[in-house]
Protein backbone atom coordinates (compact mmCIF):
# COMPACT_ATOMS: atom_id res chain seq x y z
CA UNK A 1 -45.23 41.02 -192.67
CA UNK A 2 -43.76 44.70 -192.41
CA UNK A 3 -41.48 46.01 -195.35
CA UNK A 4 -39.68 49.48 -194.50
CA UNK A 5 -39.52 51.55 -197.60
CA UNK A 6 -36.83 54.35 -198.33
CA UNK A 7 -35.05 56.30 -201.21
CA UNK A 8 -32.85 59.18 -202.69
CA UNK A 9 -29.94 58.41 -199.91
CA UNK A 10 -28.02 60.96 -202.24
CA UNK A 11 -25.23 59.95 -199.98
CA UNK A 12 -21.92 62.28 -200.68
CA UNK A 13 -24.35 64.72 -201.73
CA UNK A 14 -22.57 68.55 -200.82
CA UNK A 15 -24.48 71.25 -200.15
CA UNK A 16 -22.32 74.23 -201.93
CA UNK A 17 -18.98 73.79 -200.03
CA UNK A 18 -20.49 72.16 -197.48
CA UNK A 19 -20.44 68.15 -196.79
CA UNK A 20 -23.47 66.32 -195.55
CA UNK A 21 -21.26 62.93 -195.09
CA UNK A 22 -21.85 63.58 -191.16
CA UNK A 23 -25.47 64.01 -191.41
CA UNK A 24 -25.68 61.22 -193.67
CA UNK A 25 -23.92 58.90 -191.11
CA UNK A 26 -26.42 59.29 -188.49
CA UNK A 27 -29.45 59.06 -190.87
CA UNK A 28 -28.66 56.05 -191.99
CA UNK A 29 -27.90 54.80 -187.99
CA UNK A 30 -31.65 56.43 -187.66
CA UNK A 31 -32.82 54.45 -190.82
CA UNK A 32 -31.50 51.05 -189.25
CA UNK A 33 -32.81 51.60 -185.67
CA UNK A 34 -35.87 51.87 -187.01
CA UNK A 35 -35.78 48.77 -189.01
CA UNK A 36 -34.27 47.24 -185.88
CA UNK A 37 -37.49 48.44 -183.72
CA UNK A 38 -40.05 48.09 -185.98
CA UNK A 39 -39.01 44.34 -186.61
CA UNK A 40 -39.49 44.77 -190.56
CA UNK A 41 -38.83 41.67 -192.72
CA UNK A 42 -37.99 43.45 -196.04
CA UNK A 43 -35.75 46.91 -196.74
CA UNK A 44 -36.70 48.66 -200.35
CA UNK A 45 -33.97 50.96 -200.98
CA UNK A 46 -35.44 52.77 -204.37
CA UNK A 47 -32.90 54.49 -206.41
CA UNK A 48 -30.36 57.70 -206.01
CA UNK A 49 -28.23 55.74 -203.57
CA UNK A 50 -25.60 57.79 -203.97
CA UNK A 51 -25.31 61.29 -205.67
CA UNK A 52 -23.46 61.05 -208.12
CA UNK A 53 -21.79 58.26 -211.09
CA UNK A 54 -18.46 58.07 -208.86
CA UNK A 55 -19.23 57.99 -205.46
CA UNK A 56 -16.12 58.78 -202.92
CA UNK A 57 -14.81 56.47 -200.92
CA UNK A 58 -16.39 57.56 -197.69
CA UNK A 59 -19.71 57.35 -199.37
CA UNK A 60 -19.16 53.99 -200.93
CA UNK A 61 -18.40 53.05 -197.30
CA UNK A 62 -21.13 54.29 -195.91
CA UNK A 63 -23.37 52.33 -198.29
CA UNK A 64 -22.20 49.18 -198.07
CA UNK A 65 -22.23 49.19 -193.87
CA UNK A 66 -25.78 50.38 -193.70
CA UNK A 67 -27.01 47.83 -196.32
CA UNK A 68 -25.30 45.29 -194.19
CA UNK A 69 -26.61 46.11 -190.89
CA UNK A 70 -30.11 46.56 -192.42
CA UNK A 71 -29.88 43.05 -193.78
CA UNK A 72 -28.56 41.78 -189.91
CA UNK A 73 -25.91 39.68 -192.13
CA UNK A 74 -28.75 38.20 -194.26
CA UNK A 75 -31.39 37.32 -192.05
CA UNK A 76 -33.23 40.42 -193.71
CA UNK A 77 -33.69 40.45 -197.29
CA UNK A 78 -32.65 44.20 -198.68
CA UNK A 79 -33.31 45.33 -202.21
CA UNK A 80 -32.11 48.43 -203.70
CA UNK A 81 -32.05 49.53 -207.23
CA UNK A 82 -30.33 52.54 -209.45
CA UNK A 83 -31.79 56.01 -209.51
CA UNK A 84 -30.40 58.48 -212.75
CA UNK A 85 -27.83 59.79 -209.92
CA UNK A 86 -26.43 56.33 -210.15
CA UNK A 87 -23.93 54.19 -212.34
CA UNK A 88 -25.54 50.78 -213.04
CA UNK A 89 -22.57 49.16 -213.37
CA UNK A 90 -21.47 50.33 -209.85
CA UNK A 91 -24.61 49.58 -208.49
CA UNK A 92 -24.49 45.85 -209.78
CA UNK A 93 -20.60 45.23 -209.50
CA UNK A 94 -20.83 43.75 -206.06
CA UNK A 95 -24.55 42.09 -206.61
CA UNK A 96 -22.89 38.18 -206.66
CA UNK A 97 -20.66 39.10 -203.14
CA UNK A 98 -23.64 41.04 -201.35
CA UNK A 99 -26.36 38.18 -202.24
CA UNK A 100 -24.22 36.73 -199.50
CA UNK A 101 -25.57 38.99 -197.25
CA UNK A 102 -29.47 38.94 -198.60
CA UNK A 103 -28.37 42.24 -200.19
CA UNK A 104 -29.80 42.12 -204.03
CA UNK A 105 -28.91 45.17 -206.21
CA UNK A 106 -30.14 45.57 -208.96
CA UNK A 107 -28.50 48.55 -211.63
CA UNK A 108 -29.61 47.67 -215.14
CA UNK A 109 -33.51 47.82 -216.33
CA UNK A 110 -34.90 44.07 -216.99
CA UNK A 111 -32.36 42.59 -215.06
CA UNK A 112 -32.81 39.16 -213.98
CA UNK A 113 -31.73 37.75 -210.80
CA UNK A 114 -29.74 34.48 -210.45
CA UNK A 115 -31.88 32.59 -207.94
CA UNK A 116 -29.83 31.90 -204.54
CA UNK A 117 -31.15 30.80 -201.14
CA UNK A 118 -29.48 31.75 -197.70
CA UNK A 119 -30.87 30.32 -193.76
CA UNK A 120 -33.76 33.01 -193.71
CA UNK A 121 -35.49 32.99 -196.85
CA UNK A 122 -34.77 32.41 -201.14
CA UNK A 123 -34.95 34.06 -204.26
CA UNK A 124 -37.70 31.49 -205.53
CA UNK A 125 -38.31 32.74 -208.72
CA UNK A 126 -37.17 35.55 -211.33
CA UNK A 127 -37.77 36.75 -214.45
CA UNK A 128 -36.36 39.93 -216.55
CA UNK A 129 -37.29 42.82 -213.95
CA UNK A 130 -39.28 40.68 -211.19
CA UNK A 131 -38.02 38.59 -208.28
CA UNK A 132 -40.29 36.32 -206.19
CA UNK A 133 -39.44 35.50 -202.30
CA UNK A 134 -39.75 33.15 -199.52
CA UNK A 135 -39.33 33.95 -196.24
CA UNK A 136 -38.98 30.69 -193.62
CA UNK A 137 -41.41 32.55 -191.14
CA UNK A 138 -44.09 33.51 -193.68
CA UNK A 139 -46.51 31.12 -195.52
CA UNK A 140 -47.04 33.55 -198.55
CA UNK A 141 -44.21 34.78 -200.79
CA UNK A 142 -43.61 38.14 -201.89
CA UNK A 143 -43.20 39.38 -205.18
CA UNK A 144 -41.59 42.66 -206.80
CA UNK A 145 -41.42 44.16 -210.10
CA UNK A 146 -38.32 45.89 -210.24
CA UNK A 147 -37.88 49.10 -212.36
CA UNK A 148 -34.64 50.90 -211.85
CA UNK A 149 -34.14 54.43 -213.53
CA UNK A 150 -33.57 54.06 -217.34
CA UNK A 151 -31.93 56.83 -219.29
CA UNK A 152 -32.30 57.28 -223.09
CA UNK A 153 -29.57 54.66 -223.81
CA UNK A 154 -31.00 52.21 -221.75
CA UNK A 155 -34.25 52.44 -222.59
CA UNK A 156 -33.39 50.53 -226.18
CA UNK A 157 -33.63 47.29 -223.02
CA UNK A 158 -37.39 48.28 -223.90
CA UNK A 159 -37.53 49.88 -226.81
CA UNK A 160 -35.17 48.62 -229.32
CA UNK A 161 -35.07 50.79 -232.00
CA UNK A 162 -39.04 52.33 -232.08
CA UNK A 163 -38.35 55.63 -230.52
CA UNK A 164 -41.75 56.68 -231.11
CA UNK A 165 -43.45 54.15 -229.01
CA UNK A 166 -43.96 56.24 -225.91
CA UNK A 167 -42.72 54.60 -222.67
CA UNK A 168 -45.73 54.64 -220.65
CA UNK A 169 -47.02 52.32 -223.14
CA UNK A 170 -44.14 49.74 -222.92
CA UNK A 171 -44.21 49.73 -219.44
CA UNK A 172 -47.91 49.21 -219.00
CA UNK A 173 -47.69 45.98 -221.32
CA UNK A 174 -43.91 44.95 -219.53
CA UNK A 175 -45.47 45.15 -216.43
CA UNK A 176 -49.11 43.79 -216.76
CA UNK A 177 -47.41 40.86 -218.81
CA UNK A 178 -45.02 40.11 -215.59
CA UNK A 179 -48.08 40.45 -213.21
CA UNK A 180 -50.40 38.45 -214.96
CA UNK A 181 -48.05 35.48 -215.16
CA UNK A 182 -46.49 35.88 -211.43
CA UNK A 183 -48.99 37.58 -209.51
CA UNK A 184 -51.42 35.91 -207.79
CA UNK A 185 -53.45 36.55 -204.64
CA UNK A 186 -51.67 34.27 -202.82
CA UNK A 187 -48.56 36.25 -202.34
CA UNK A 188 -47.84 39.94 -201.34
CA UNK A 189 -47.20 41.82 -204.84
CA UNK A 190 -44.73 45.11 -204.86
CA UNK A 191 -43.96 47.41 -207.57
CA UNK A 192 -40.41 49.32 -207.13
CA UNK A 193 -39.29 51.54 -209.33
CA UNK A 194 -37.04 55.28 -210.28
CA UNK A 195 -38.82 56.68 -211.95
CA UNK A 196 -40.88 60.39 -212.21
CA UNK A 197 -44.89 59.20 -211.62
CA UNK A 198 -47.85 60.94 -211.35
CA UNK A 199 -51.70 60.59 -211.35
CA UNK A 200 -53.35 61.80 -214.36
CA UNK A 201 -55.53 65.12 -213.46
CA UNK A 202 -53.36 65.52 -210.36
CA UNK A 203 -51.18 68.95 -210.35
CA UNK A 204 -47.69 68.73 -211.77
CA UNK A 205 -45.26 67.56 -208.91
CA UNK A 206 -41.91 69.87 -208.58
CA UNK A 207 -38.65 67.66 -209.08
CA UNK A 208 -36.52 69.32 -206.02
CA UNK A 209 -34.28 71.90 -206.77
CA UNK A 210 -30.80 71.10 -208.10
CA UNK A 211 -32.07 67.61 -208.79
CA UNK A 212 -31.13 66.04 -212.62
CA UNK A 213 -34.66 66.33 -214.21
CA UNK A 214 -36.21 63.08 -215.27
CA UNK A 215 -36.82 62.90 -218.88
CA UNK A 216 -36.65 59.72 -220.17
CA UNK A 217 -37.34 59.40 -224.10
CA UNK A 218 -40.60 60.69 -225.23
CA UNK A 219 -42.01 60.43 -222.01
CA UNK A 220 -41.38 63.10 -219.47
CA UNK A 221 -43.88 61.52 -217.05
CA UNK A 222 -45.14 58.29 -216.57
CA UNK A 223 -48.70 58.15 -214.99
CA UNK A 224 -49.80 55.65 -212.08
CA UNK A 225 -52.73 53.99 -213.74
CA UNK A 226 -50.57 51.85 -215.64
CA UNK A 227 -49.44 50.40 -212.63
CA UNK A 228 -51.18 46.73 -212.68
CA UNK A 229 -54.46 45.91 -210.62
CA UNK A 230 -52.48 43.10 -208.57
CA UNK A 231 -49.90 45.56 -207.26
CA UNK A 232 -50.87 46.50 -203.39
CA UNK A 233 -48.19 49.09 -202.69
CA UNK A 234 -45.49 50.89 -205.21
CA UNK A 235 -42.49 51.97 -203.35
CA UNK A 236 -41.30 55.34 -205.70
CA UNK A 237 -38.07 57.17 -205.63
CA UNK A 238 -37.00 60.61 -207.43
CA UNK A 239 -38.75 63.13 -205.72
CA UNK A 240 -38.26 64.04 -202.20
CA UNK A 241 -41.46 64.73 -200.24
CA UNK A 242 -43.13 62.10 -198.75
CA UNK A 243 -46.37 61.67 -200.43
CA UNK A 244 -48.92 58.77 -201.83
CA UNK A 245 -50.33 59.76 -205.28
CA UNK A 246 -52.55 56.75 -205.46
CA UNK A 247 -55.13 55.37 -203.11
CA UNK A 248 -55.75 54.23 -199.83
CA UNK A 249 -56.24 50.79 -200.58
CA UNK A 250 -53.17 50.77 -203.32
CA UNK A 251 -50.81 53.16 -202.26
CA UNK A 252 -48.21 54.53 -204.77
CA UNK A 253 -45.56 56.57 -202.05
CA UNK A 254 -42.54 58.83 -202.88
CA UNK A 255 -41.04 57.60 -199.52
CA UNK A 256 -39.14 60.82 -199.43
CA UNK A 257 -34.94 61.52 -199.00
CA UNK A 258 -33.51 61.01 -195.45
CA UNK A 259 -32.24 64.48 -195.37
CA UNK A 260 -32.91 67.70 -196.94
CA UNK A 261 -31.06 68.51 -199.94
CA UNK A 262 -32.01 71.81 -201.29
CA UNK A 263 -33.63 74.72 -200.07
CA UNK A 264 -36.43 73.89 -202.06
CA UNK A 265 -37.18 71.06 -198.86
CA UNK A 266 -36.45 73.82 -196.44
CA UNK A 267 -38.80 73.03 -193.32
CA UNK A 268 -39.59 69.45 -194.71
CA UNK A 269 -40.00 66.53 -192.31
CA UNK A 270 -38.30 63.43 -193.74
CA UNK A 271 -39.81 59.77 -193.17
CA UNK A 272 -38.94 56.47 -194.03
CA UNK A 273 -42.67 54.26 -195.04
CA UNK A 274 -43.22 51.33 -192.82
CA UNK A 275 -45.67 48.44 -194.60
CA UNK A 276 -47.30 46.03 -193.06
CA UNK A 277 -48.97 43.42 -195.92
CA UNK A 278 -50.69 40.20 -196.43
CA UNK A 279 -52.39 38.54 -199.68
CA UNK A 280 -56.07 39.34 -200.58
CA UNK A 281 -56.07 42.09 -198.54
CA UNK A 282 -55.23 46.04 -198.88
CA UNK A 283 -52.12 47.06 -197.80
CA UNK A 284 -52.01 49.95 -194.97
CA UNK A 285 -48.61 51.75 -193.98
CA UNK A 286 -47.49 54.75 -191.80
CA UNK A 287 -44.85 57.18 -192.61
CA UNK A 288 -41.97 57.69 -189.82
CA UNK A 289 -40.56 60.71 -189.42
CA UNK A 290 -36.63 60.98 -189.34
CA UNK A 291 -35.08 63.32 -186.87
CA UNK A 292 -31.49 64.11 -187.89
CA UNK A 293 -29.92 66.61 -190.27
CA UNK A 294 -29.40 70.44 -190.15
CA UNK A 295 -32.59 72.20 -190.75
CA UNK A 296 -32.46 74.19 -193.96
CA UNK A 297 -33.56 77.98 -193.87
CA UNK A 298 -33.95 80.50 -196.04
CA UNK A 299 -34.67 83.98 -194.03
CA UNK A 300 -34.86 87.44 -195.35
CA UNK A 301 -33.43 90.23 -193.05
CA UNK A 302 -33.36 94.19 -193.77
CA UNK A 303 -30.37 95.12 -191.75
CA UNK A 304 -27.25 93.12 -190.45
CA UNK A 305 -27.70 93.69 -186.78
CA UNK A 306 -30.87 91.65 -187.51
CA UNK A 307 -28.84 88.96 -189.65
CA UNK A 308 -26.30 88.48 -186.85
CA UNK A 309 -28.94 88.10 -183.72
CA UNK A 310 -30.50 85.75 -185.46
CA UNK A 311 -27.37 84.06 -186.91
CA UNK A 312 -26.37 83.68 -183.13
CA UNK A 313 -29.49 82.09 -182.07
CA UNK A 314 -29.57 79.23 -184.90
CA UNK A 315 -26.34 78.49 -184.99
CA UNK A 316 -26.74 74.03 -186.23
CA UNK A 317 -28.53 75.19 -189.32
CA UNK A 318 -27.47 75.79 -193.00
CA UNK A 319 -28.72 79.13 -194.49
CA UNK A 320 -29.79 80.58 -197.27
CA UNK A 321 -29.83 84.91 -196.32
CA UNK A 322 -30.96 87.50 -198.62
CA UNK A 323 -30.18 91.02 -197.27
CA UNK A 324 -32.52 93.87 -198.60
CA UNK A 325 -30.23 96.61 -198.18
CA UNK A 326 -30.65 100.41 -199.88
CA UNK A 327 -27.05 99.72 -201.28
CA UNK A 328 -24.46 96.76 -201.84
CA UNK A 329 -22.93 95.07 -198.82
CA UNK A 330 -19.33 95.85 -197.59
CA UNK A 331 -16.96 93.87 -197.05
CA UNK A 332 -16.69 94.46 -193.63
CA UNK A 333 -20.48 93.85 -193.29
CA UNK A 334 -20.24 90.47 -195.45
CA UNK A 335 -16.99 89.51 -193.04
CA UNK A 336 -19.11 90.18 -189.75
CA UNK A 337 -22.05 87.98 -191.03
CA UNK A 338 -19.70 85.09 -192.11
CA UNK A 339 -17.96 85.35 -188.82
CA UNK A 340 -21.15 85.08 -187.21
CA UNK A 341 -22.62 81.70 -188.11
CA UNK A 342 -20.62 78.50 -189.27
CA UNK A 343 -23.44 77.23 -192.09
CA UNK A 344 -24.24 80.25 -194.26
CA UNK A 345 -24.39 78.31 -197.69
CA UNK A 346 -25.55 81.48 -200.13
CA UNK A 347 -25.55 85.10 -198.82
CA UNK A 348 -27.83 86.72 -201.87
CA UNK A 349 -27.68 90.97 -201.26
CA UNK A 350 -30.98 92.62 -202.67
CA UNK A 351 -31.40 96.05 -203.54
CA UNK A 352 -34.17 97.47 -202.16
CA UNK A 353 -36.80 99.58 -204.42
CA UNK A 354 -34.28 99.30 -207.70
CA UNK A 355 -36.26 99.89 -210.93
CA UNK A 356 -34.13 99.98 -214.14
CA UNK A 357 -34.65 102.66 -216.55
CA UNK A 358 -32.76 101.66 -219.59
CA UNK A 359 -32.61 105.50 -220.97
CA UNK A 360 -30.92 106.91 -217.50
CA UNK A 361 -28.21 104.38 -218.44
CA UNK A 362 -27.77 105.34 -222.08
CA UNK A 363 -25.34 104.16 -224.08
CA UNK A 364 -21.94 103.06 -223.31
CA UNK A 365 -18.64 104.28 -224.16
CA UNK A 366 -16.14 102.56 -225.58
CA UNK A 367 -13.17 104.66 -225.22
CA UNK A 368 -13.45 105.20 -221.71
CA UNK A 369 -10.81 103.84 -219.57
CA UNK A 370 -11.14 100.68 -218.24
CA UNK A 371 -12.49 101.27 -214.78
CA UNK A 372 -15.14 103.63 -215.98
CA UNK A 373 -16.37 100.89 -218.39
CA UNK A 374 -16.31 98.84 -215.41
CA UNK A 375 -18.59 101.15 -213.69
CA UNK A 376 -21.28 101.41 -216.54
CA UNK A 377 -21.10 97.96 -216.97
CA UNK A 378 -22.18 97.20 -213.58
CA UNK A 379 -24.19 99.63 -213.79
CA UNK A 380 -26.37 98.10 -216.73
CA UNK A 381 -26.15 94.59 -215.04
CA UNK A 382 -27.38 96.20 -211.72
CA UNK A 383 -30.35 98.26 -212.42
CA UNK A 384 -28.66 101.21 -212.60
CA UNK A 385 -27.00 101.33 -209.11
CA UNK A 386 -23.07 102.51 -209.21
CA UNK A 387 -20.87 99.68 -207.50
CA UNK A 388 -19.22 100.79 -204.13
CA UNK A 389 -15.81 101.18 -203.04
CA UNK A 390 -14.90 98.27 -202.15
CA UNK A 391 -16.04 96.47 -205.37
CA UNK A 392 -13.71 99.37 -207.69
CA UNK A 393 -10.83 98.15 -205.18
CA UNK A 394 -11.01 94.80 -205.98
CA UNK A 395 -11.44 95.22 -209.65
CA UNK A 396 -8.70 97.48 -209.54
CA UNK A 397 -6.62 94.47 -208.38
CA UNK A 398 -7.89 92.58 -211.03
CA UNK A 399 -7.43 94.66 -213.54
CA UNK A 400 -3.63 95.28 -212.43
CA UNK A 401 -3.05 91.60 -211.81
CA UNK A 402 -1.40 92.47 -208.08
């Protein structure tokens, strides 16, 4: 059977000022075409569905059509848990209406499924964070430990009240426990969780930039050999690169975001993780790349003519500029580059060779008048460099409050 694996949709997510909603839109058309063409039998949506605890309505929208087309009106079984961008509670509100349509979401950690069965395939068996299913075109089932993101509050689902026990711990035994009484080799068994994983003696992964750092308890990380022996592929969500950090043979994949979110990803390729498994034997999958979205840059230019030509000749990309310049931008110059290019998300000026000298700024005076302490306050928040005209203009605004 294939299973198409994807994650941190994000979807609402801004960039700055600037909306991704369109981009989102045909990512997730991209996302179901390739469902559609690949013929999978299973979608794992895992975690950060949306960006934020209260999604707008657009977004909300644009969840619940995708999941809908994925499932082909539940002929294709779709499962998607919480990420910590997520409410639970939103997440599992419409679980009982959208088993209708093979959609299963699943919000809470250790949630348990109420069994259902629809024309294509059933929810044969559950148990607190595992569901087991049959598919009328397969002769094996397929099972899945479910793990959505827990934060400290939820954890006490697994802790109770020993905060010392560290979580890696109480997974390992929630887990192995689940495994060892569901499964067998006779079925294809799936791990799917939220959660921030890596391999012991493996360098530290980086959580993408702007993203809500996992910490979760005692346990900053939880590490991939905990993962039981009977699992053949773990389908991760959190971070946003595509990558496997466990074997060949056992694969444990960050299937990456559709879209890049921070600059951090700047020049990433995005891919949703197409699976193809059977019992008893290992697991292989290829990662497929996804084409839409505004490429991300960050460029560093030394003059503005330079900014502007190449402004000109990029213009369906967001941008992060820094200008090295021997003194502050005007704001005739900032208006020019603005004008320039539609998707300039941060324009960062840099003086060039500034070294501060704290004694060439000495101390301040107090009893100056206001737009000379301006000055010297800049000054010492500037390495030393006085600000230009245009800045004393506005502040003189300011100041008067014109």
């Amino acid at each position: 059977m294939k299973i198409l694996h994807t994650a941190d949709w994000h979807l609402g997510k801004r960039l700055d000022r600037f909306s991704r909603l369109e981009e989102q839109v045909l990512v997730m058309n991209e996302i179901v075409e390739t469902a559609d063409r690949e013929n999978v039998d299973l979608v794992l949506i895992a975690g950060d569905l949306f960006d934020n605890f209260n999604p707008s309505v657009e977004a909300t929208e644009l969840f619940y059509k995708t999941l809908k087309r994925l499932s082909i009106n539940g002929k294709r079984p779709v499962i998607a848990i919480s990420g910590n961008h997520d409410s639970p509670s939103l997440i599992d509100a419409p679980d009982p209406l959208a088993r209708e349509c093979g959609i299963i979401l699943i919000g809470h950690p250790k949630a348990q499924i109420t069994p259902f069965e629809l024309e294509h395939f059933k929810i044969s068996k559950t148990a607190s964070g595992f569901i087991e299913l049959e598919f009328n075109n397969q002769n094996f089932p397929v099972r899945i430990l479910h793990t959505p993101y827990a934060n400290e509050v939820r954890l006490k689902e697994y802790l109770g009240e020993n905060k010392d026990e560290e979580l890696n711990q109480v997974l390992r035994e929630n887990w192995k426990q689940t495994a060892d009484e569901f499964c067998d080799e006779d079925g294809v068994n799936l791990l799917m969780a939220h959660l921030y994983m890596n391999k012991k003696g493996a360098p530290m992964l980086e959580e993408p930039e702007g993203e809500k750092p996992v910490k979760i308890g005692n346990a900053d990380l939880i590490w991939s050999d905990i993962i039981p022996h009977q699992i053949q592929y773990t389908a991760l969500g959190h971070l946003h690169g595509f990558q496997n950090i466990g074997t060949v043979e056992k694969p444990v994949v960050y299937s990456s975001s559709p879209l890049c979110y921070s600059f951090s990803e700047a020049g990433q390729t995005k891919y949703v993780s197409i699976i193809k498994a059977e019992p008893k034997k290992a697991i292989s999958f290829e990662k497929i790349a996804l084409d839409n979205g505004k490429p991300l840059v960050r460029k560093t230019f030394d003059s503005v003519e330079k900014t502007i030509e190449w402004l000109q000749e990029n213009p369906n990309t967001l941008v992060e500029l820094t200008l090295e310049s021997e003194t502050f931008l005007k704001a005739e110059e900032r208006k020019i580059i603005y004008q320039s290019h539609g998707g300039i998300v941060h324009l960062i000026p840099k003086i060039r060779n500034q070294v501060l000298n704290d004694n060439n700024l000495g101390e301040i005076n107090l009893n100056q008048d206001i737009q000379a302490l301006f000055k010297d306050y800049f000054k010492s928040k500037n390495g030393g460099q006085e600000p230009n005209e245009d800045l004393i203009n506005l502040f003189n605004e300011i100041a008067s409050g014109k």
